[in-house]
PDB file of N, CA and C in Angstrom:
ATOM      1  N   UNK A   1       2.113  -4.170  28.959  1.00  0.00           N
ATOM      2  CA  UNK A   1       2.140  -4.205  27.516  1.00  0.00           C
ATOM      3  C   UNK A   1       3.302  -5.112  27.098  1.00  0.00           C
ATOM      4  N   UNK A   2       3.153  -6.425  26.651  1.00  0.00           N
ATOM      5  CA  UNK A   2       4.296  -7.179  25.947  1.00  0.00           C
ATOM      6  C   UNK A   2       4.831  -6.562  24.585  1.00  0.00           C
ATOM      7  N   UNK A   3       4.078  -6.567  24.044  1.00  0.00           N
ATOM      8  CA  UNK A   3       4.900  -5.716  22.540  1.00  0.00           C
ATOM      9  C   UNK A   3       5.077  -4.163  22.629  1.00  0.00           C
ATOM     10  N   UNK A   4       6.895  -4.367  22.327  1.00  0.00           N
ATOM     11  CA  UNK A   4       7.100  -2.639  22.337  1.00  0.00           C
ATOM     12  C   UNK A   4       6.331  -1.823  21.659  1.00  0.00           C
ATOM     13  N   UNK A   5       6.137  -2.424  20.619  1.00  0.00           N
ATOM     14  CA  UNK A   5       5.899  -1.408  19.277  1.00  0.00           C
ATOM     15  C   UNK A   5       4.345  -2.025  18.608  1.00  0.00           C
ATOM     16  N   UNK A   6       2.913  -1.964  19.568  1.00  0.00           N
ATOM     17  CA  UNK A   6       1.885  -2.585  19.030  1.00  0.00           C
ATOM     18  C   UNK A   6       1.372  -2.303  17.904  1.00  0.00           C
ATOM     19  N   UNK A   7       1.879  -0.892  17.314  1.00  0.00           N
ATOM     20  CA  UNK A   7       1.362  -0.121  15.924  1.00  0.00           C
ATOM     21  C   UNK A   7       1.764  -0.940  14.540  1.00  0.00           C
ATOM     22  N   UNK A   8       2.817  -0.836  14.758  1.00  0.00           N
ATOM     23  CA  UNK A   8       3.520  -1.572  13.274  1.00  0.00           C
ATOM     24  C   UNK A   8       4.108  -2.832  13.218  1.00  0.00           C
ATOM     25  N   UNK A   9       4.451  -3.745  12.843  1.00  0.00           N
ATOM     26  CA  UNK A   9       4.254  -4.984  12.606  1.00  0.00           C
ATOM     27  C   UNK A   9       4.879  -5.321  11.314  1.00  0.00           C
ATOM     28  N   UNK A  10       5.474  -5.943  11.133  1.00  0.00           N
ATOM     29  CA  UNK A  10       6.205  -7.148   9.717  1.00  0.00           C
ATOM     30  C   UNK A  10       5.485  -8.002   9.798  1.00  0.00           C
ATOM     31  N   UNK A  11       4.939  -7.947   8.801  1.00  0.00           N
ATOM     32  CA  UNK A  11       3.820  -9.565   8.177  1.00  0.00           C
ATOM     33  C   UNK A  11       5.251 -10.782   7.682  1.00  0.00           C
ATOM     34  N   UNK A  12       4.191 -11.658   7.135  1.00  0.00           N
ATOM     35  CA  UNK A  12       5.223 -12.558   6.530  1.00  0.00           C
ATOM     36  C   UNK A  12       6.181 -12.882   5.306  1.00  0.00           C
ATOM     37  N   UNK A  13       5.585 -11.528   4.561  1.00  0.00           N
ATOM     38  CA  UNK A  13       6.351 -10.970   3.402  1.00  0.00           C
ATOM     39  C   UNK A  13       7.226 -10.124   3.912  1.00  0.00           C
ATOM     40  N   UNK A  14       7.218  -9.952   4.930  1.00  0.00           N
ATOM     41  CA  UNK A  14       8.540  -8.149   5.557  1.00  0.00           C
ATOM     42  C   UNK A  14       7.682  -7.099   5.145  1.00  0.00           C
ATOM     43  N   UNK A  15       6.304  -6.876   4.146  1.00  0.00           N
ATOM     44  CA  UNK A  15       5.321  -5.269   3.910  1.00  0.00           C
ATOM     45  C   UNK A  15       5.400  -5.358   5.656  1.00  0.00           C
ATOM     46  N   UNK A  16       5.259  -3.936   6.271  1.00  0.00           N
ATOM     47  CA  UNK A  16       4.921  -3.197   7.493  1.00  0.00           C
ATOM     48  C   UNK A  16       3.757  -3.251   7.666  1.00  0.00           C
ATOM     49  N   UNK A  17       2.402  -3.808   8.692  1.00  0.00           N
ATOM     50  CA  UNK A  17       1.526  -3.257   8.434  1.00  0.00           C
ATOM     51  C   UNK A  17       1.024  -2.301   9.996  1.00  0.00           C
ATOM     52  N   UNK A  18      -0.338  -1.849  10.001  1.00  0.00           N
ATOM     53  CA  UNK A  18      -0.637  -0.985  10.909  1.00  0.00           C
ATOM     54  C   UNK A  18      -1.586  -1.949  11.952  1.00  0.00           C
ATOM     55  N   UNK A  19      -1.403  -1.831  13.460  1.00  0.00           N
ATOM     56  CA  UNK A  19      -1.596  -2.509  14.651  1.00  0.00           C
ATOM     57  C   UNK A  19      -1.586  -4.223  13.607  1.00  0.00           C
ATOM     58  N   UNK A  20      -3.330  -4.575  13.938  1.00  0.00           N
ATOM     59  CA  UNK A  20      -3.362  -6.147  14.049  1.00  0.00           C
ATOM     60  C   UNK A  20      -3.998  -6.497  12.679  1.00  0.00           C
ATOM     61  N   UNK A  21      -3.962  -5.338  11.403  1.00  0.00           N
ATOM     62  CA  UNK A  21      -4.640  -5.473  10.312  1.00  0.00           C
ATOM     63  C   UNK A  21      -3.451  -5.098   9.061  1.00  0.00           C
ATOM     64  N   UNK A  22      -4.702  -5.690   7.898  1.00  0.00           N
ATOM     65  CA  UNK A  22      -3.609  -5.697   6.800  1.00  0.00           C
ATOM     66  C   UNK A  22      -3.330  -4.583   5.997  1.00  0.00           C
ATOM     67  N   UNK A  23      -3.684  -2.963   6.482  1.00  0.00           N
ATOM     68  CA  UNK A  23      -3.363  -1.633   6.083  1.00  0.00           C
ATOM     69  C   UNK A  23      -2.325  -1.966   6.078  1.00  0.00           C
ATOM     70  N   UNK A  24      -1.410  -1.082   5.073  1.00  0.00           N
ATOM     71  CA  UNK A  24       0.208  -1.340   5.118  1.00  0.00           C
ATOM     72  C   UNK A  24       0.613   0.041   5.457  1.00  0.00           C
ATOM     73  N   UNK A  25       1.878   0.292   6.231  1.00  0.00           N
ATOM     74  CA  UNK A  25       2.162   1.280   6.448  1.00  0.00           C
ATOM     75  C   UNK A  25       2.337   2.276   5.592  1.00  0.00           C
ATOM     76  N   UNK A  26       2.825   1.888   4.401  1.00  0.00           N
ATOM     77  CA  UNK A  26       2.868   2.903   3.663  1.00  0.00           C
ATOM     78  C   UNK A  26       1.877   3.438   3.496  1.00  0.00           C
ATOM     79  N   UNK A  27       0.233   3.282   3.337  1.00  0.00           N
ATOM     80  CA  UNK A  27      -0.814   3.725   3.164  1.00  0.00           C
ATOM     81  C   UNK A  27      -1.278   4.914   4.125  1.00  0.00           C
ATOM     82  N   UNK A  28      -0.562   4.689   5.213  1.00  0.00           N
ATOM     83  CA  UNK A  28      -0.896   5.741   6.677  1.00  0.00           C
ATOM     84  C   UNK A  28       0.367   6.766   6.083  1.00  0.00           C
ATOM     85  N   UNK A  29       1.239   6.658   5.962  1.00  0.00           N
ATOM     86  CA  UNK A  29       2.542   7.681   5.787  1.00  0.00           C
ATOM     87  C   UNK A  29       2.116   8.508   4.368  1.00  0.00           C
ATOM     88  N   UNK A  30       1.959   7.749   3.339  1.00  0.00           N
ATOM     89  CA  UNK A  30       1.409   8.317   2.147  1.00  0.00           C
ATOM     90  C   UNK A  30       0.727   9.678   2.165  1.00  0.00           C
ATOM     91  N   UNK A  31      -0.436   8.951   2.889  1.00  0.00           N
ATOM     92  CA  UNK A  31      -1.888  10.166   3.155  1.00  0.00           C
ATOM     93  C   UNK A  31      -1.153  10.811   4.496  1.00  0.00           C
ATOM     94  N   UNK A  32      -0.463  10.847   5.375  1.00  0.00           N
ATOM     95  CA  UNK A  32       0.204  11.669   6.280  1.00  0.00           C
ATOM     96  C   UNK A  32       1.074  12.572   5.199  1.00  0.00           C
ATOM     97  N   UNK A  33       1.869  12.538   4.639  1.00  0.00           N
ATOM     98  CA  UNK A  33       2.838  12.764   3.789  1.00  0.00           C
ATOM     99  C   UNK A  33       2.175  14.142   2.758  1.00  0.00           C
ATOM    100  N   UNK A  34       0.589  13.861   2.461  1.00  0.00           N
ATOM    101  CA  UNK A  34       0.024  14.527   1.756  1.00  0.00           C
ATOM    102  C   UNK A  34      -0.947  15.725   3.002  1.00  0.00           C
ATOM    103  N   UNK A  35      -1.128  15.645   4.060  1.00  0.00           N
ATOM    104  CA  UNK A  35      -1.606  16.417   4.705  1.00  0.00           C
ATOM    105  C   UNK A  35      -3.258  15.723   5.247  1.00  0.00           C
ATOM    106  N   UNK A  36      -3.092  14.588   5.172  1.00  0.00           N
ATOM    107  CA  UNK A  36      -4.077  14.363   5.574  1.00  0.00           C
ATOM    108  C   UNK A  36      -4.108  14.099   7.169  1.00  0.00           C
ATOM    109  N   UNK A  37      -5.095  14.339   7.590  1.00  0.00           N
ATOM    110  CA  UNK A  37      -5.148  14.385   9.074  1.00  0.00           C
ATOM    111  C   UNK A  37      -5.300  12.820   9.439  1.00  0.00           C
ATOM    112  N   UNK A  38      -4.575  12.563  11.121  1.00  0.00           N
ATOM    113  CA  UNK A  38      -4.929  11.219  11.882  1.00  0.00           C
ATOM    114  C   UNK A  38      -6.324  10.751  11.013  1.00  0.00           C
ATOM    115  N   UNK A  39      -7.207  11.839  12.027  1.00  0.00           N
ATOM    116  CA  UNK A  39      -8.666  11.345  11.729  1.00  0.00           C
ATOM    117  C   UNK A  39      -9.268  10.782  10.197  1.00  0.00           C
ATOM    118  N   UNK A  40      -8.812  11.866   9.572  1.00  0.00           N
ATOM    119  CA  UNK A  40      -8.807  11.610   7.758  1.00  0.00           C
ATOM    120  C   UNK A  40      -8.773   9.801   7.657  1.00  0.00           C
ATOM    121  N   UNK A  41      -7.698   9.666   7.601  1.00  0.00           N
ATOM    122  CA  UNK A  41      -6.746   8.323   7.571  1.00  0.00           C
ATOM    123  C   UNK A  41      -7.783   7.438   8.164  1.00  0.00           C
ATOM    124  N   UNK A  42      -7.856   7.365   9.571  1.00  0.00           N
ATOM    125  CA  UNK A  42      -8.671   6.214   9.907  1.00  0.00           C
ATOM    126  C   UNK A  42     -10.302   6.361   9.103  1.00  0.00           C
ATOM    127  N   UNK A  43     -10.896   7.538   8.699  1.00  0.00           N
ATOM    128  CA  UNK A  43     -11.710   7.354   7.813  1.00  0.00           C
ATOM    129  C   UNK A  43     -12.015   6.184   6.781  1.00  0.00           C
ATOM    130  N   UNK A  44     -10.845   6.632   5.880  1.00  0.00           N
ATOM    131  CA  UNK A  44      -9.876   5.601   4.810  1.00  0.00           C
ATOM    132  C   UNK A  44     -10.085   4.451   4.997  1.00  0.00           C
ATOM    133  N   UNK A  45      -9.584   4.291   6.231  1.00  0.00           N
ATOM    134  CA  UNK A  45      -9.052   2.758   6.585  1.00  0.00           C
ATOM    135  C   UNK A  45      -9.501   2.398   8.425  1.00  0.00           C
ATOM    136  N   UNK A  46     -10.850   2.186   8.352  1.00  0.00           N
ATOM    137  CA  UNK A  46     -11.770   2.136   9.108  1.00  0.00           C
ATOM    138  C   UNK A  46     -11.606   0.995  10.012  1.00  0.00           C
ATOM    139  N   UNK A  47     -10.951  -0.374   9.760  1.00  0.00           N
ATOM    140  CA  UNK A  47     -10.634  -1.576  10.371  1.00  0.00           C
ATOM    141  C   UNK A  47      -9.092  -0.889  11.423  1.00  0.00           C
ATOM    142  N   UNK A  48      -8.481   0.269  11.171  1.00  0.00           N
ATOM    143  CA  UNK A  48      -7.669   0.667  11.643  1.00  0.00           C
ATOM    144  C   UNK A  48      -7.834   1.388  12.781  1.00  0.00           C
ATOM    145  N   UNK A  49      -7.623   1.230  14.075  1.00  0.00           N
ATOM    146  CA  UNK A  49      -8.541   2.455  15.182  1.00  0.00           C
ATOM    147  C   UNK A  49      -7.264   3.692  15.185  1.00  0.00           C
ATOM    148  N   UNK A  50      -7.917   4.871  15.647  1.00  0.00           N
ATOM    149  CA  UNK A  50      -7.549   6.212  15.944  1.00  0.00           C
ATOM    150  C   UNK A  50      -6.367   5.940  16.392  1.00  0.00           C
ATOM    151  N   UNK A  51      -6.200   5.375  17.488  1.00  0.00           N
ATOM    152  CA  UNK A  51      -4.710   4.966  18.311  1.00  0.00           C
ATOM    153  C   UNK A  51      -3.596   4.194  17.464  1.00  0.00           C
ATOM    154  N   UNK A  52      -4.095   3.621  16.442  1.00  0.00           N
ATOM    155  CA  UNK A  52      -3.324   3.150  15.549  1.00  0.00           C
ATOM    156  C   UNK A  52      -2.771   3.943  14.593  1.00  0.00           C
ATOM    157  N   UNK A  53      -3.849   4.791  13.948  1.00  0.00           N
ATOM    158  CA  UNK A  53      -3.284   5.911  12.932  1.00  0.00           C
ATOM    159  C   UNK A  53      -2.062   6.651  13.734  1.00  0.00           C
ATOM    160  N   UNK A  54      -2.025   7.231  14.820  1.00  0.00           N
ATOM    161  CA  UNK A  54      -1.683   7.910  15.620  1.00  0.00           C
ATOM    162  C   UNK A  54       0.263   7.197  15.929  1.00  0.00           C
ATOM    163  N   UNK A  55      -0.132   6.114  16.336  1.00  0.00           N
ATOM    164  CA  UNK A  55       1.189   5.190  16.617  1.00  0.00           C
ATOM    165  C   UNK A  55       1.687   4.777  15.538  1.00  0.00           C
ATOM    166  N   UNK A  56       0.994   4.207  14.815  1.00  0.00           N
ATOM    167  CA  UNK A  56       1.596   4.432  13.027  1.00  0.00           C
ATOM    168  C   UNK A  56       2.357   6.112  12.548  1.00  0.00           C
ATOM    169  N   UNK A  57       2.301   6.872  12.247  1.00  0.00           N
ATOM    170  CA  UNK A  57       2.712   7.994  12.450  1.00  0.00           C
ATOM    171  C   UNK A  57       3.607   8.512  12.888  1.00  0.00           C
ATOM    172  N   UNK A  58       3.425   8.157  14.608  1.00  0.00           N
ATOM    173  CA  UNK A  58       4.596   8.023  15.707  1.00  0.00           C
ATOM    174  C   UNK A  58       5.754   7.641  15.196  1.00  0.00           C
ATOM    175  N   UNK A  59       5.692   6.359  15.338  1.00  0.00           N
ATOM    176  CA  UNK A  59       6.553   5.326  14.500  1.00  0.00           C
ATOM    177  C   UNK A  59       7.475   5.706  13.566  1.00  0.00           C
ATOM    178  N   UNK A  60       6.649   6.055  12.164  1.00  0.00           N
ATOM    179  CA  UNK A  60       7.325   7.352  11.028  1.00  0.00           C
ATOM    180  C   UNK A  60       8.163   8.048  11.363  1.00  0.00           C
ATOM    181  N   UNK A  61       7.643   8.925  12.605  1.00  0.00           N
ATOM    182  CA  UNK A  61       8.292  10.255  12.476  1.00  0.00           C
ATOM    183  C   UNK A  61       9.606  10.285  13.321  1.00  0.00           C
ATOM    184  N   UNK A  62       9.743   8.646  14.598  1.00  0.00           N
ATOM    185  CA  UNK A  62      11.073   8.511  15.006  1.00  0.00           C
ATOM    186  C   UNK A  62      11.902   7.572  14.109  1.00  0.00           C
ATOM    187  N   UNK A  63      11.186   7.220  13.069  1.00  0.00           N
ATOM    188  CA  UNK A  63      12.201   5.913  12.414  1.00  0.00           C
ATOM    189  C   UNK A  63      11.641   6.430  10.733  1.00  0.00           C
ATOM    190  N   UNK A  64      12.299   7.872  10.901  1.00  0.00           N
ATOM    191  CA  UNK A  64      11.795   8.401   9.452  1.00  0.00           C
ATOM    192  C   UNK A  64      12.631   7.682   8.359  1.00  0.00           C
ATOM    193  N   UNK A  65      13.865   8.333   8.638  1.00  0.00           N
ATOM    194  CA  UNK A  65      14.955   8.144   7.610  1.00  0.00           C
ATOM    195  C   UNK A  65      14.791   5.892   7.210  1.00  0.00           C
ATOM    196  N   UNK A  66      14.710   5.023   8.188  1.00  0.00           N
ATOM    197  CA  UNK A  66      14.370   3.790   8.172  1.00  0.00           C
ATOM    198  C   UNK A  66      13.216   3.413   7.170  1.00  0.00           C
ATOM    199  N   UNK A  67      11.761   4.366   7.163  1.00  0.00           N
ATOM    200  CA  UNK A  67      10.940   4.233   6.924  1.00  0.00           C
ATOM    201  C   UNK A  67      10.928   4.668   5.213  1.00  0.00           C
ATOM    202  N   UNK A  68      11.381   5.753   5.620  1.00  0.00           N
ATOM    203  CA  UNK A  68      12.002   6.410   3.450  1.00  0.00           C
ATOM    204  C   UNK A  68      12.530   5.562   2.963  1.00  0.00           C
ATOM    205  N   UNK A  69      13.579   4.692   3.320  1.00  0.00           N
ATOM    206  CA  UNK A  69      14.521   3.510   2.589  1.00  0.00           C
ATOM    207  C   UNK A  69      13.186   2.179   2.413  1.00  0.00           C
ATOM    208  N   UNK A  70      12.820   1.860   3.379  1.00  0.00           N
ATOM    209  CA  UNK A  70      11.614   0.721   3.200  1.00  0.00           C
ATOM    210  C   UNK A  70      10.541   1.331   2.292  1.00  0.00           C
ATOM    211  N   UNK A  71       9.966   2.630   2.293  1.00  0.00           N
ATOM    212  CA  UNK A  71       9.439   2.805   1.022  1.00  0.00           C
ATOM    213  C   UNK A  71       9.738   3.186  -0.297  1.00  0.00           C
ATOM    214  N   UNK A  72      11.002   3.387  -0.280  1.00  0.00           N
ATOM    215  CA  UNK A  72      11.736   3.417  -1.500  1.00  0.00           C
ATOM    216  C   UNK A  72      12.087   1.582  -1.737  1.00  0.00           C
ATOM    217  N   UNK A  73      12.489   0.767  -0.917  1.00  0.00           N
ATOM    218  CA  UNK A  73      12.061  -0.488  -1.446  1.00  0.00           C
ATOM    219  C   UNK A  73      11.235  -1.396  -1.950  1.00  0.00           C
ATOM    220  N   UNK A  74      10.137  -0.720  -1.649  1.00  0.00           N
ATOM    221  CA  UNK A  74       8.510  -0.995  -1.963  1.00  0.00           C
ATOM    222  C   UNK A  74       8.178  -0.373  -2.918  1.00  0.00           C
ATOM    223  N   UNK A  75       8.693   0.770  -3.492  1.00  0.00           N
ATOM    224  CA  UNK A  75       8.495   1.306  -4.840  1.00  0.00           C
ATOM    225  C   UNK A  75       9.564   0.765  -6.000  1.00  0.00           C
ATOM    226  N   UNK A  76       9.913  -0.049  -5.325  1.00  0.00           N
ATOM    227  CA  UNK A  76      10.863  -0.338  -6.397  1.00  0.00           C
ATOM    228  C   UNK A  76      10.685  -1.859  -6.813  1.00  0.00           C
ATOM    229  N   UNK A  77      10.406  -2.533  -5.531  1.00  0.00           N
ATOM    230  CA  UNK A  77       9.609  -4.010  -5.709  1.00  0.00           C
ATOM    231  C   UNK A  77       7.880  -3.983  -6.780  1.00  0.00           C
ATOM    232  N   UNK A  78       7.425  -2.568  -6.268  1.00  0.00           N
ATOM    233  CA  UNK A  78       6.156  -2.614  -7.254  1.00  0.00           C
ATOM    234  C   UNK A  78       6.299  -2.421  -8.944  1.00  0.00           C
ATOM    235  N   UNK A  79       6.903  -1.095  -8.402  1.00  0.00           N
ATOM    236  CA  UNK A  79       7.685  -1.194 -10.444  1.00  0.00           C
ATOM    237  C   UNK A  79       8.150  -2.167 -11.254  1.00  0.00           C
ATOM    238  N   UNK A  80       8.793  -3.247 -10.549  1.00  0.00           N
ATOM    239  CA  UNK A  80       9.394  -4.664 -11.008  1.00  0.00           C
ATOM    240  C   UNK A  80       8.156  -5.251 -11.574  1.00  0.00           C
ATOM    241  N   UNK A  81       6.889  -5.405 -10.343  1.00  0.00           N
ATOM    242  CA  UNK A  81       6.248  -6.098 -10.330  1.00  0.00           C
ATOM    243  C   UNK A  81       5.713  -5.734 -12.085  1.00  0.00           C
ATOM    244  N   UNK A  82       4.781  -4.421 -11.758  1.00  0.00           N
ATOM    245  CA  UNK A  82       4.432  -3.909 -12.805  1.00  0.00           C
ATOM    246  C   UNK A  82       5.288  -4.585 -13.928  1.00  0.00           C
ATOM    247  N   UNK A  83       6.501  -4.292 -13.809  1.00  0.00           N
ATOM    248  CA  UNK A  83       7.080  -4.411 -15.545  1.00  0.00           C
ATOM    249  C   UNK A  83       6.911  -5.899 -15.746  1.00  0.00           C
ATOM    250  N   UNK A  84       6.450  -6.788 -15.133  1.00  0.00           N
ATOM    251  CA  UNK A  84       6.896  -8.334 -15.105  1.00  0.00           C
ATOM    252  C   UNK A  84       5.439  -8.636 -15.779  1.00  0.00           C
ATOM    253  N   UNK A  85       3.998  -7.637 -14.919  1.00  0.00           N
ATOM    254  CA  UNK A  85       2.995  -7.868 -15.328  1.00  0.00           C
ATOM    255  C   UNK A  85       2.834  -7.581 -16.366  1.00  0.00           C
ATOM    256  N   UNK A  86       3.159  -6.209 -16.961  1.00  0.00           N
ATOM    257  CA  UNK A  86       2.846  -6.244 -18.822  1.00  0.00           C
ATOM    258  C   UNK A  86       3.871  -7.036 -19.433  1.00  0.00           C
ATOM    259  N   UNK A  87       4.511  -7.346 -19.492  1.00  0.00           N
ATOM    260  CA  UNK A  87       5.266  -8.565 -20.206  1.00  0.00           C
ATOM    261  C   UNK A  87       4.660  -9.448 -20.253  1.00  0.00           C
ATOM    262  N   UNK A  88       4.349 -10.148 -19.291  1.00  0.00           N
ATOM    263  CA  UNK A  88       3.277 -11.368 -19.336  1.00  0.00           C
ATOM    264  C   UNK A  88       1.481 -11.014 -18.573  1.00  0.00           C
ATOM    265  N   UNK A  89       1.059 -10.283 -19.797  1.00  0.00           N
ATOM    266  CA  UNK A  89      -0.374 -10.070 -19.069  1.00  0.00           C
ATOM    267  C   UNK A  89      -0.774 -11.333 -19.234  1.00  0.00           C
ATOM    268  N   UNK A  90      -1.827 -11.898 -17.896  1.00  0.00           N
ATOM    269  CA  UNK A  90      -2.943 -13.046 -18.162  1.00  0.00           C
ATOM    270  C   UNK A  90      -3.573 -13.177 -19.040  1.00  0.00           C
ATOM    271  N   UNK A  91      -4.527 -14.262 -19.400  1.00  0.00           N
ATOM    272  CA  UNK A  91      -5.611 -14.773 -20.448  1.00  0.00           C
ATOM    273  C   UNK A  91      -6.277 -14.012 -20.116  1.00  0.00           C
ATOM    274  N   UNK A  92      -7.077 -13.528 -18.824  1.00  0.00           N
ATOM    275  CA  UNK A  92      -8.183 -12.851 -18.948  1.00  0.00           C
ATOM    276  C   UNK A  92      -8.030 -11.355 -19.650  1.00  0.00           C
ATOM    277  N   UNK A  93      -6.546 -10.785 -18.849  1.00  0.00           N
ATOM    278  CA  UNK A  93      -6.650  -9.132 -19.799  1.00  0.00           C
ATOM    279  C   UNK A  93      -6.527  -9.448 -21.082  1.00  0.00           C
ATOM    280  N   UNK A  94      -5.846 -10.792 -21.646  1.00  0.00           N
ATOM    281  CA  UNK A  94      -5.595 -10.921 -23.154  1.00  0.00           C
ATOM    282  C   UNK A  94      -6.808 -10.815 -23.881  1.00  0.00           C
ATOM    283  N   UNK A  95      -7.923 -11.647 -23.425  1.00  0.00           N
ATOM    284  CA  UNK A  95      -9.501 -11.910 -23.827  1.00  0.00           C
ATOM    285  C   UNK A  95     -10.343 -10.405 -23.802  1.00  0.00           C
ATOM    286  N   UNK A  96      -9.968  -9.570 -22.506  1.00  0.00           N
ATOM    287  CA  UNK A  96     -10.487  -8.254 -22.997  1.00  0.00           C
ATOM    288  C   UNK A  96     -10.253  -7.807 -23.639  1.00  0.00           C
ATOM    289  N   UNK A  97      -8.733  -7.166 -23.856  1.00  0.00           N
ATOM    290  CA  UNK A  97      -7.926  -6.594 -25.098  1.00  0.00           C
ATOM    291  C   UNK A  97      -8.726  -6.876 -26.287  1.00  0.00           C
ATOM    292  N   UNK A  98      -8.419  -8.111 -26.555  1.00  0.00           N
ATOM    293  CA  UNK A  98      -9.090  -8.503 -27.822  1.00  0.00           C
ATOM    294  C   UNK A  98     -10.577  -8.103 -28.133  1.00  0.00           C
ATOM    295  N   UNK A  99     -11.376  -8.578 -27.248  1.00  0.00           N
ATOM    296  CA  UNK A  99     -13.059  -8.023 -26.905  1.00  0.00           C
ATOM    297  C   UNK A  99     -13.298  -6.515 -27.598  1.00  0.00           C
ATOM    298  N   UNK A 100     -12.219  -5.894 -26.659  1.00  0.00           N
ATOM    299  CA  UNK A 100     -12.064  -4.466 -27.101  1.00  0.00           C
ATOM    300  C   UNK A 100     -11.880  -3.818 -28.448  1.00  0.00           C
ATOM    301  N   UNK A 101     -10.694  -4.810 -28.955  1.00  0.00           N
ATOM    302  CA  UNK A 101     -10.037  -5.128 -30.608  1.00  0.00           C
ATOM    303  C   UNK A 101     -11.408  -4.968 -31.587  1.00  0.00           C
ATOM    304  N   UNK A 102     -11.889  -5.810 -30.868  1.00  0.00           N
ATOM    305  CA  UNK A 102     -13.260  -6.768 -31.937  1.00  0.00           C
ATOM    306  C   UNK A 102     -14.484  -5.374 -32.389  1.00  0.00           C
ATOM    307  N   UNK A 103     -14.587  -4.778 -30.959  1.00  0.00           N
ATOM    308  CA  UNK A 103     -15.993  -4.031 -30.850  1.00  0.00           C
ATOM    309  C   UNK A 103     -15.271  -2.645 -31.424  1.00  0.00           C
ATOM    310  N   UNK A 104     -14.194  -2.201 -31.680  1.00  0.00           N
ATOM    311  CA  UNK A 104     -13.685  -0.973 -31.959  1.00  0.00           C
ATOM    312  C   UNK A 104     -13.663  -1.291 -33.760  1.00  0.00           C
ATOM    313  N   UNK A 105     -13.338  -2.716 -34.419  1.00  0.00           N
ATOM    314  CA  UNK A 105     -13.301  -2.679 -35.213  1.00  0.00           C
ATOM    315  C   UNK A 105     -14.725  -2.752 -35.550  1.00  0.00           C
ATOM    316  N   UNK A 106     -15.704  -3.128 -35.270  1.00  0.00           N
ATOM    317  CA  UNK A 106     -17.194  -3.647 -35.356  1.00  0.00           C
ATOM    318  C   UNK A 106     -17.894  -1.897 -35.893  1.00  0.00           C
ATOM    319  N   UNK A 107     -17.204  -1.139 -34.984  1.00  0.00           N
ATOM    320  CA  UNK A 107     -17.941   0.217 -34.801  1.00  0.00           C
ATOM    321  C   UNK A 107     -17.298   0.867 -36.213  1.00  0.00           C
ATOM    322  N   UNK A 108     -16.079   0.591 -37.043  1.00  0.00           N
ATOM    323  CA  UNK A 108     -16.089   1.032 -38.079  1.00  0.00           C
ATOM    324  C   UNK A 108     -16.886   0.792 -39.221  1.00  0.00           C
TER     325      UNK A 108
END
C-alpha cells in the first residue's frame, strides 16, 4: 500500500474528501455525527465504497479534535460565502425575484 491514509485526501482547494471521489468529508462525519450507520452513509453516497465510509470515520475518530477545527473552518468559509451571495445575488435569482414580484402582484 503506497498511501498511508487511502480514505481521506486534500483536493486542490484543501475541502477533505473521501477515498478517490468528490464526497467531502464532512458529509461522512455529519451523518456519522447524527447516528447514521457506515452502511446508511454509503447508501447516501453510493460512488463511495463500504471500506471507505468505514476509513473515513476511522480517520475522524483518531484525528477528532483536527477534524472539529477543519469543520468549524468550513462552516465558517460557507457562512462568508453565503453572506457574499445575498449581497450580490445573480441576474438569474434577480429575474425570478422579480417574476415572482410580477405574478403576486397580478394575483391581486
Amino acid at each position: 500500500m503506497n498511501d498511508p491514509n487511502p480514505y481521506v485526501r486534500s483536493d486542490d482547494h484543501g475541502a477533505l474528501r473521501v477515498g478517490k471521489t468528490k464526497v467531502s468529508l464532512d458529509s461522512v462525519v455529519y451523518a456519522f455525527q447524527q447516528g447514521h450507520s457506515p452502511e446508511t452513509i454509503q447508501q447516501q453516497y453510493p460512488s463511495v465504497s463500504l471500506e471507505e465510509i468505514y476509513g473515513a470515520i476511522t480517520y475522524y475518530l483518531a484525528n477528532r479534535e483536527e477534524v472539529d477545527r477543519y469543520l468549524k473552518r468550513q462552516e465558517q468559509l460557507w457562512d462568508e460565502l453565503r453572506r457574499q451571495s445575498e449581497q450580490t445575488p445573480n441576474s438569474v435569482v434577480e429575474r425570478l425575484r422579480a417574476m415572482r414580484a410580477t405574478k403576486a402582484v397580478q394575483k391581486q
